[in-house]
Protein backbone atom coordinates (compact mmCIF):
# COMPACT_ATOMS: atom_id res chain seq x y z
CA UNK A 1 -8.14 -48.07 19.98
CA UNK A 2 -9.24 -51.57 19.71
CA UNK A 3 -8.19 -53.86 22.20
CA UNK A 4 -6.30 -57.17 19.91
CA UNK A 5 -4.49 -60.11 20.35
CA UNK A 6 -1.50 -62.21 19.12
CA UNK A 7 -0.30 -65.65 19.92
CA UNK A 8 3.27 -66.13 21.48
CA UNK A 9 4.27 -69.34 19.93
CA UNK A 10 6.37 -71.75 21.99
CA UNK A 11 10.03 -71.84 21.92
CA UNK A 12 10.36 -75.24 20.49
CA UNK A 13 9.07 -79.23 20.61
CA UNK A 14 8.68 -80.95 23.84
CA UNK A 15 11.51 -82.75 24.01
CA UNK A 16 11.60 -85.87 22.30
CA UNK A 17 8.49 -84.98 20.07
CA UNK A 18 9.83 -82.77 17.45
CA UNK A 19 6.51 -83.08 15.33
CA UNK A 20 4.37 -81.92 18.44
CA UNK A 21 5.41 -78.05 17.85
CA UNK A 22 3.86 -77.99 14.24
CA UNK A 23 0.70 -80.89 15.28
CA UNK A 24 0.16 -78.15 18.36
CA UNK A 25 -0.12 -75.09 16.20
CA UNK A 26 -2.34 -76.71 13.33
CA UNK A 27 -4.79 -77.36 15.93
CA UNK A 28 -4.71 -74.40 17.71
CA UNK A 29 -4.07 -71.51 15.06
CA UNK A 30 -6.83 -72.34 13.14
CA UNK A 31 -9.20 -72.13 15.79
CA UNK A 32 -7.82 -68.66 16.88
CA UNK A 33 -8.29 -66.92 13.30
CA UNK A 34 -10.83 -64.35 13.91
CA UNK A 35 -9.89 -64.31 17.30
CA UNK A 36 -6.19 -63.40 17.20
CA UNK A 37 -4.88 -61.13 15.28
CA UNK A 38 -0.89 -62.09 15.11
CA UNK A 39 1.86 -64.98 15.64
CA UNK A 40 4.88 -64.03 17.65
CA UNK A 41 8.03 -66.06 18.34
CA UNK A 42 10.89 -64.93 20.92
CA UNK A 43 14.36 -64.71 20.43
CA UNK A 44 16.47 -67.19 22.08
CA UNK A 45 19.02 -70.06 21.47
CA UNK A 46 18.29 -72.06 24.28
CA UNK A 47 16.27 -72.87 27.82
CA UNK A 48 18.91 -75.13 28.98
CA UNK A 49 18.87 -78.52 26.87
CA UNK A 50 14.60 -77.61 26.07
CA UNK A 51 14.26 -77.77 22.23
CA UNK A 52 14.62 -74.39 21.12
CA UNK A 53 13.70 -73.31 17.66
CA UNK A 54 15.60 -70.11 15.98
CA UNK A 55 13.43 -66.97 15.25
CA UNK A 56 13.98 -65.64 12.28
CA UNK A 57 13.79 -68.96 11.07
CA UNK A 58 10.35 -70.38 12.23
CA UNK A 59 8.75 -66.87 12.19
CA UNK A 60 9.34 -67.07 8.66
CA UNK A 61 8.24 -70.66 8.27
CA UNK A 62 4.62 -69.37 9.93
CA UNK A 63 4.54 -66.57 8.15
CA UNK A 64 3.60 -68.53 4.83
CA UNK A 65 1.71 -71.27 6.38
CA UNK A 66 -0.46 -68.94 8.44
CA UNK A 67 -1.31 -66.35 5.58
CA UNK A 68 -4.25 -64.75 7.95
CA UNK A 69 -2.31 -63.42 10.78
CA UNK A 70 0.60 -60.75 11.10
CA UNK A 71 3.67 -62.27 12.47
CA UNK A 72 6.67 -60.86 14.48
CA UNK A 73 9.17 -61.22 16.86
CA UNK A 74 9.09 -60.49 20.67
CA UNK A 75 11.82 -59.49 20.77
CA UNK A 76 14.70 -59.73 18.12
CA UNK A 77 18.28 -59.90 20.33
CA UNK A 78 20.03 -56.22 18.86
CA UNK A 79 23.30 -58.49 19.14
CA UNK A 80 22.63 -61.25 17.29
CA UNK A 81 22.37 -60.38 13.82
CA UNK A 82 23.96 -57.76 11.89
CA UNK A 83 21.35 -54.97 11.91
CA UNK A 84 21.73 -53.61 8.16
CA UNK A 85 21.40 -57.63 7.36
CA UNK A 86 18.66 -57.70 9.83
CA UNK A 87 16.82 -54.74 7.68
CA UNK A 88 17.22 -56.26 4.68
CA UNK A 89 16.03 -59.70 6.17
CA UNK A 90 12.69 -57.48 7.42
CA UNK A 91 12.10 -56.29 3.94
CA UNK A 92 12.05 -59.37 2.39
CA UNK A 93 9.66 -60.46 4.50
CA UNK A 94 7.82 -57.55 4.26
CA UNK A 95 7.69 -58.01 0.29
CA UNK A 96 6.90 -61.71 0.54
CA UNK A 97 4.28 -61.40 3.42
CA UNK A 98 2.38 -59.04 2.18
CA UNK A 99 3.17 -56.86 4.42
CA UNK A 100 2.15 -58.37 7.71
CA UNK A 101 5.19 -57.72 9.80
CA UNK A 102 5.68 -55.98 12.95
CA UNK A 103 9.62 -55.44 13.65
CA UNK A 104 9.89 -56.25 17.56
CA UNK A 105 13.64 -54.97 18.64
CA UNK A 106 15.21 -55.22 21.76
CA UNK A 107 18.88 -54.97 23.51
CA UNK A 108 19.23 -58.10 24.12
CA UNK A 109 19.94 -59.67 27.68
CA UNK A 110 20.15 -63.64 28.00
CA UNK A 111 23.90 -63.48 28.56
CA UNK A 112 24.52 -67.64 29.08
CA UNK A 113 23.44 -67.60 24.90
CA UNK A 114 25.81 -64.56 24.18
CA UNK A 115 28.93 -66.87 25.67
CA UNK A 116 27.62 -69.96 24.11
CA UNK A 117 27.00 -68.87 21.19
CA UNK A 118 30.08 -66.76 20.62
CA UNK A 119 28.99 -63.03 20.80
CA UNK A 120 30.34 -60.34 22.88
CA UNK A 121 27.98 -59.12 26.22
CA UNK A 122 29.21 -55.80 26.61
CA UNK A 123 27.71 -53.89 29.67
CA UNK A 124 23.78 -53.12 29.30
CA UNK A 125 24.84 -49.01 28.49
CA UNK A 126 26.71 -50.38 25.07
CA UNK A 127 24.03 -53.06 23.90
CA UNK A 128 21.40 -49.73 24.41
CA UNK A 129 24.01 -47.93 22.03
CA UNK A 130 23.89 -50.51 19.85
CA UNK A 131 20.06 -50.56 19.49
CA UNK A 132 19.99 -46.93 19.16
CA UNK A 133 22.15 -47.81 16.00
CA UNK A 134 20.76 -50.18 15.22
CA UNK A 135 17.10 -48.29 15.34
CA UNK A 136 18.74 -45.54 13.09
CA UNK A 137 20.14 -48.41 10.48
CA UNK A 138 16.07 -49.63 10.18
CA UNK A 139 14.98 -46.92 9.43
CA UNK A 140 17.53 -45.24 7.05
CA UNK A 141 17.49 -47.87 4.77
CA UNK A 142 13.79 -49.11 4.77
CA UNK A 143 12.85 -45.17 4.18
CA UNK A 144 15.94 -43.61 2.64
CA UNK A 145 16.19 -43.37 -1.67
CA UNK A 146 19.17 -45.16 -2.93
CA UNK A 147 22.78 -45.57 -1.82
CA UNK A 148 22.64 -45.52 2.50
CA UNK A 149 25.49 -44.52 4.87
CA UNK A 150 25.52 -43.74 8.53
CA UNK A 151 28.25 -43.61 10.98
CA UNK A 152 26.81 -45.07 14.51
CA UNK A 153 29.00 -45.42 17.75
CA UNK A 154 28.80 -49.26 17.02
CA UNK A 155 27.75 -50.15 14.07
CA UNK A 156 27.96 -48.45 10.24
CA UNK A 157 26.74 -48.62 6.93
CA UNK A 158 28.11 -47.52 4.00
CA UNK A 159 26.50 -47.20 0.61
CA UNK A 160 24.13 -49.65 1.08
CA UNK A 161 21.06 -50.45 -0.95
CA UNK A 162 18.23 -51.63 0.76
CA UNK A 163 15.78 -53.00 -2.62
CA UNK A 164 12.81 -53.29 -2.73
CA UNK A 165 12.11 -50.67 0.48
CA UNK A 166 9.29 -52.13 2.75
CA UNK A 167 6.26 -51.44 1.63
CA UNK A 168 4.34 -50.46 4.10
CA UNK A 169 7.55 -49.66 6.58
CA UNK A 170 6.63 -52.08 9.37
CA UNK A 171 5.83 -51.04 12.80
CA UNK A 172 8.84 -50.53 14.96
CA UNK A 173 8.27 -52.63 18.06
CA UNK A 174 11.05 -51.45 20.92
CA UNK A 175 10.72 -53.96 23.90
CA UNK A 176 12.23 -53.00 27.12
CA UNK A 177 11.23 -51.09 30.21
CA UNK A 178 14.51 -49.42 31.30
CA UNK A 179 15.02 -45.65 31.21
CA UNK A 180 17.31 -45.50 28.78
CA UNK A 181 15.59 -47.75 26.66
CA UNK A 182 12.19 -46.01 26.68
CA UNK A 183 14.30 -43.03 25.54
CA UNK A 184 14.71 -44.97 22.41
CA UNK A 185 11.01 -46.12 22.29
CA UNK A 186 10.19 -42.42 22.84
CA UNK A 187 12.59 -41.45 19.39
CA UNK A 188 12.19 -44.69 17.40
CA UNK A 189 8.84 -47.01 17.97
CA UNK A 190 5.60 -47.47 16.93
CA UNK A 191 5.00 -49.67 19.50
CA UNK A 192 6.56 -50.50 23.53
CA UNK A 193 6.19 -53.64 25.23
CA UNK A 194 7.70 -55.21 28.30
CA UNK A 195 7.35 -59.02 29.00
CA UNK A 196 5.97 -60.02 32.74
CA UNK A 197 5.13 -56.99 34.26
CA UNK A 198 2.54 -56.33 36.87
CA UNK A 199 0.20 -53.76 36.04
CA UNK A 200 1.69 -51.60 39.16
CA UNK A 201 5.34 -51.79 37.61
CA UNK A 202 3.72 -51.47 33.66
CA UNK A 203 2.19 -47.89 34.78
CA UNK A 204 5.08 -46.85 36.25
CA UNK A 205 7.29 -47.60 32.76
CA UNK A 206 4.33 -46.63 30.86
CA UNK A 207 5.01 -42.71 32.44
CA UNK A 208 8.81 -42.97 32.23
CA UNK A 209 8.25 -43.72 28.71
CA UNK A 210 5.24 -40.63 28.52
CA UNK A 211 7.75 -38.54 29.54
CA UNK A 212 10.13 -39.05 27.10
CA UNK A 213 7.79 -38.37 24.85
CA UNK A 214 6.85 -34.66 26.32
CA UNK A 215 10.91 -34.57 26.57
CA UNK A 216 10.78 -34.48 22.83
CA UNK A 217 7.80 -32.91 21.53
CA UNK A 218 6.36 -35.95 20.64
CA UNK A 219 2.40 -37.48 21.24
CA UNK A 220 2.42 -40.72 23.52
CA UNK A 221 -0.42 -41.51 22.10
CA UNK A 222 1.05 -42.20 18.66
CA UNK A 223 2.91 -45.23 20.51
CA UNK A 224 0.62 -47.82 21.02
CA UNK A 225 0.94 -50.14 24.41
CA UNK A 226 2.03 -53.70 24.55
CA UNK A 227 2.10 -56.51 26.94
CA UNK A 228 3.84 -59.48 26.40
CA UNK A 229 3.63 -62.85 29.07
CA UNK A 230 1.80 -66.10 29.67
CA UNK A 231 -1.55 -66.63 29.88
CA UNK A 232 -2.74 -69.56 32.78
CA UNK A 233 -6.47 -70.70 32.65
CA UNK A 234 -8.65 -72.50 34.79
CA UNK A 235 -11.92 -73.35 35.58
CA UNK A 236 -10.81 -73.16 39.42
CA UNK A 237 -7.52 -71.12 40.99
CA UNK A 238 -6.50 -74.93 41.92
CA UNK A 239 -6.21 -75.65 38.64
CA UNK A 240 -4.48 -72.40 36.89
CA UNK A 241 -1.93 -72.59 39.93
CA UNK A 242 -1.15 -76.15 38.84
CA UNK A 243 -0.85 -74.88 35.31
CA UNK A 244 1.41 -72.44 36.07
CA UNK A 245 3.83 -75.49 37.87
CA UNK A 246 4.16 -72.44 40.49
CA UNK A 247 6.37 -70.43 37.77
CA UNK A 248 3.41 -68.76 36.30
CA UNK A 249 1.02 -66.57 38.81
CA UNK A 250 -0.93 -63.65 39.17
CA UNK A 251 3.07 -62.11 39.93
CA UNK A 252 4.21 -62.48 36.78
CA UNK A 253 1.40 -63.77 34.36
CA UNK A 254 -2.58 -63.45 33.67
CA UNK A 255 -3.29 -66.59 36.30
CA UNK A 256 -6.76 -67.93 37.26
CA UNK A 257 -10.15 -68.53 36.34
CA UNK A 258 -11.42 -66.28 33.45
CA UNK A 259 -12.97 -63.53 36.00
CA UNK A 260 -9.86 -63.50 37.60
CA UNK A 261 -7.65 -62.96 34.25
CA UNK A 262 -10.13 -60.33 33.18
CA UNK A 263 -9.55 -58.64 36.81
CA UNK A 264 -6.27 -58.69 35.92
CA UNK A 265 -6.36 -57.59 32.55
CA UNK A 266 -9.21 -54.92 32.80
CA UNK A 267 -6.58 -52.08 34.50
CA UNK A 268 -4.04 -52.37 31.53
CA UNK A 269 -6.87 -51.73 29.29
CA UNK A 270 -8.03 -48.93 31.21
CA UNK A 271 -4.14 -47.48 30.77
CA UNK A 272 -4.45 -47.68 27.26
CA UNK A 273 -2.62 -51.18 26.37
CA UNK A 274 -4.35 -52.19 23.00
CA UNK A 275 -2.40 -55.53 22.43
CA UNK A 276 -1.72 -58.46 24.51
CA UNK A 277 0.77 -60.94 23.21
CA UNK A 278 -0.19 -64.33 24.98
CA UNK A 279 1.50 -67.33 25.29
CA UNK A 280 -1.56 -69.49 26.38
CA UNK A 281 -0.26 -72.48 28.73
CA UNK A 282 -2.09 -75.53 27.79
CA UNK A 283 -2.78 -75.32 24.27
CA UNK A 284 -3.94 -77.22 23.02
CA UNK A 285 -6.35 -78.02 26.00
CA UNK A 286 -9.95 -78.16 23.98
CA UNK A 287 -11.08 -76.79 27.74
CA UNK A 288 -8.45 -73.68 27.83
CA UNK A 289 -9.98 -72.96 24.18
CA UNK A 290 -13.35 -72.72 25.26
CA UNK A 291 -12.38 -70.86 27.94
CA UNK A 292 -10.44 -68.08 26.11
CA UNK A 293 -12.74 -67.41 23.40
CA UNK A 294 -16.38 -67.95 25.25
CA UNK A 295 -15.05 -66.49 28.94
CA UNK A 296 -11.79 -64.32 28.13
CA UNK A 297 -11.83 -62.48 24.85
CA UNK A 298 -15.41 -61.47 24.49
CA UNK A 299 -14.74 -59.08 27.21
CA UNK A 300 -12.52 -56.98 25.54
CA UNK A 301 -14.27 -57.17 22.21
C-alpha cells in the first residue's frame, strides 16, 4: 500500500491573534495539495488558557473550504458527544463532503477537560466499554435498514433512524494502543493509530493488535497502520532541537534534519504504516516547506 499523508491542524490561534489560525492554513494547505492527502483536527477543550478550537466544529468548517483533501478527527473523545448523535453528525458530513471522511474514535483520556467541562471520568475499563458501544452504535445505524435499536452496557438506542446512511460508510479510525483497546480495533476498525510512539513501542502494539486479529479469524492486513505526532525540521539538529522547545525530539516526534526524519520514519514503513498524520512545527516556515516536499516526502513517494 501506498505510503500517504495528512496534515494535523493546530489546536487553535496563537494567543492574541485569532485570525493567524485561518491566515496559517491558507498559506500552507494550498501548497500541500498534491502532497497531502487529508486535514485532521484533535479533540480537546483546552491546553491550559492556549486558544483551543472545538473539533467537530472547525473540522467541519475545513471540510468545505478545503474541498481537495479528506478530513477527520484524531481522535474524537468517546465521552463527549452522544454517540448515536455523533453517527448522525458523521453522516451528514459524509453526505455533504462528498464523502471524504475518515471517523477517528477513541476512549477518551484528558481528564482536567472531563471535570471542567462537566462529564463523568469513569475508570479507563468503563470509557473502553463505552467505545465498544459506542463502535457498535456507528455501525448499526450507518449500515442497518430502517428503525435501529441496541442495548449496550452504557449506552442504547432505540428505534432510531439514521437518514440518509453514509454513503460510502467511512473508515473506522480506533486510536489507542492499550490491550483492551486494540481488542476493539481488532473487531471494529479500518484503521489503528497511536499518537507519539517510538517505533520500538509502535511494533510492539502493532503485534498486540495482530494478535487480536488471529484471536478472531480476522486478516491484519485489512487494518491499515497509522501514526499520528509532530513533525520537527531542520536544516541542522541545532535547529530542529530548538524547534521542538525541548518538548518535541527524536523520543516522542520525527526530529532533525530531513535524513534524520527519514531514518526515523523508514522502519515504520518497513512495518507496514501507510499513513502519517503530521503536525509540522513551523508552518508556515517557507524553509520547513521546502524541506518537506523537496527532502522529506519524495522519499516515500
Amino acid at each position: 500500500m501506498a505510503v500517504e499523508f495528512g496534515l494535523s491542524l493546530p489546536a487553535g490561534p496563537p494567543k492574541g491573534q485569532i485570525d493567524r489560525w485561518l491566515a496559517d492554513l491558507d498559506a500552507v494547505v494550498p501548497v500541500l495539495a498534491g502532497h497531502f492527502k487529508s486535514l485532521w483536527m484533535t479533540d480537546h477543550f483546552f491546553w491550559e488558557d492556549a486558544p483551543t478550537y472545538e473539533c467537530w466544529t472547525a473540522l467541519t468548517y475545513v471540510a468545505a473550504r478545503y474541498p481537495q483533501f479528506d478530513i477527520g478527527p484524531i481522535v474524537l473523545g468517546q465521552s463527549y458527544r452522544n454517540p448515536a448523535l455523533t453517527a448522525k453528525m458523521a453522516a451528514t458530513l459524509q453526505a455533504l463532503s462528498g464523502g471524504r471522511l475518515i471517523m477517528g474514535i477513541g476512549a477518551g483520556w484528558k481528564e482536567d477537560e472531563y471535570h471542567a467541562y462537566g462529564y463523568p471520568y469513569p475508570r479507563a475499563g468503563i470509557r473502553i466499554e463505552q467505545l465498544r458501544d459506542t463502535l457498535e452504535i456507528f455501525k448499526r445505524l450507518w449500515t442497518t435498514p430502517g428503525r435501529v435499536s441496541y442495548e449496550g452496557q452504557h449506552y442504547s438506542i432505540k428505534n432510531a433512524y439514521c437518514e440518509p446512511k453514509p454513503d460510502p460508510v467511512p473508515p473506522l479510525l480506533v486510536g489507542g494502543g492499550g490491550n483492551k483497546t486494540t481488542r476493539l480495533a481488532a473487531e471494529y476498525a479500518d484503521w489503528w493509530n497511536i499518537p507519539d510512539t517510538p517505533f520500538d513501542l509502535y511494533r510492539e502494539r502493532a503485534a498486540v493488535l495482530h494478535g487480536h486479529c488471529a484471536d478472531i479469524g480476522r486478516d491484519p492486513a485489512s487494518i491499515r497502520l497509522s501514526w499520528f505526532g509532530r513533525l520537527v525540521l531542520g536544516r541542522t539538529e541545532a535547529d530542529a532541537q530548538a524547534l521542538g522547545g525541548g518538548q518535541w525530539t527524536s523520543a516522542n516526534a520525527f526530529a532533525g534534519t530531513p535524513d534524520q526524519v527519514i531514518a526515523q520514519m523508514t522502519p515504520f514503513v518497513d512495518l507496514g504504516v501507510s499513513y502519517f498524520m503530521l503536525e509540522v512545527l513551523g508552518l508556515p516556515d517557507a524553509g520547513v516547506i521546502d524541506m518537506l516536499l523537496n527532502d522529506v516526502l519524495p522519499r516515500f513517494g
